[in-house]
Protein backbone atom coordinates (compact mmCIF):
# COMPACT_ATOMS: atom_id res chain seq x y z
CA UNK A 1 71.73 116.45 -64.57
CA UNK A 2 70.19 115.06 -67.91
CA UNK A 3 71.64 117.02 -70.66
CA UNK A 4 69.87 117.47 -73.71
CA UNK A 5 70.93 115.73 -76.94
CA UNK A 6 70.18 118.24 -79.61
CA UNK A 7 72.70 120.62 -79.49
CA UNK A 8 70.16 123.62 -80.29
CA UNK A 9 67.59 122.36 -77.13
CA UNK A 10 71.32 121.96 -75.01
CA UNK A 11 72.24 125.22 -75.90
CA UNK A 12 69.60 126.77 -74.94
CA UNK A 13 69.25 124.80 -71.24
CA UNK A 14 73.12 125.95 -70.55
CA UNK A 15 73.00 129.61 -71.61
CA UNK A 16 69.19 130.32 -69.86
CA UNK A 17 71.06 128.67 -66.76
CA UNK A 18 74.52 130.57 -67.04
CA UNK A 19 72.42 133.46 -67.34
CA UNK A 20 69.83 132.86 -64.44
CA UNK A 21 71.86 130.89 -62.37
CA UNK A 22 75.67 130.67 -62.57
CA UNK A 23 78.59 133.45 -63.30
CA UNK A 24 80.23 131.53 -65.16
CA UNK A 25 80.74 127.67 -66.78
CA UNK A 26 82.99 126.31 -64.02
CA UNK A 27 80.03 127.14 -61.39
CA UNK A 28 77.24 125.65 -63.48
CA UNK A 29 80.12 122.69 -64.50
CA UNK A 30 80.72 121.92 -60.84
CA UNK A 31 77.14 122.70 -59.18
CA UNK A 32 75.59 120.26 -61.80
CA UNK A 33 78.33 117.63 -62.15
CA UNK A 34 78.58 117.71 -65.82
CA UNK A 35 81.95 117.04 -67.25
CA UNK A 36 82.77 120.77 -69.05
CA UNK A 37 84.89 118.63 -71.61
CA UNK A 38 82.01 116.92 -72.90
CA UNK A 39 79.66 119.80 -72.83
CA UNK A 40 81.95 122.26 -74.81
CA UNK A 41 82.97 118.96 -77.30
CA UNK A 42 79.17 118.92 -77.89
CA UNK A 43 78.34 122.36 -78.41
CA UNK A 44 81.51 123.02 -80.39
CA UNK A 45 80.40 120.16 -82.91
CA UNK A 46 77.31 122.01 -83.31
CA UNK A 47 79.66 125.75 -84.22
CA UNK A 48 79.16 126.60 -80.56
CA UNK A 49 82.04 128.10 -78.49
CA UNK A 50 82.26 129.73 -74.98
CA UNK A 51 82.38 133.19 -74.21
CA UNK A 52 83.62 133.96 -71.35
CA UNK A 53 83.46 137.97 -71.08
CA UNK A 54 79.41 137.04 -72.14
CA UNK A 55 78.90 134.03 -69.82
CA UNK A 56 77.41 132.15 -72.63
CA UNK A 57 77.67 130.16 -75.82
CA UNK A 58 77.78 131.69 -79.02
């Protein structure tokens, strides 16, 4: 999957996808093939971290 680089458009494909599609990141992670490494990296450099018990960044 193409992955967005501006961190604001990114965030907002993830988190409408974890909420839509996927309980939780390791689903989306491994159903899309994106390395969750380099998607968390990314969205923590923006002041973006993962919440799990919310299945979504904030």
């Amino acid at each position: 999957m193409y992955l967005p680089s501006d961190p604001n458009i990114l965030l907002s494909v993830i988190n409408t996808k974890l909420r839509d599609e996927y309980s939780s990141l390791d689903d989306l992670c491994d159903s899309l093939d994106i390395e969750k490494d380099r998607l968390t990296d990314d969205l923590k450099s923006a002041g973006y971290k993962y919440n799990e018990a919310l299945n979504q960044f904030v």
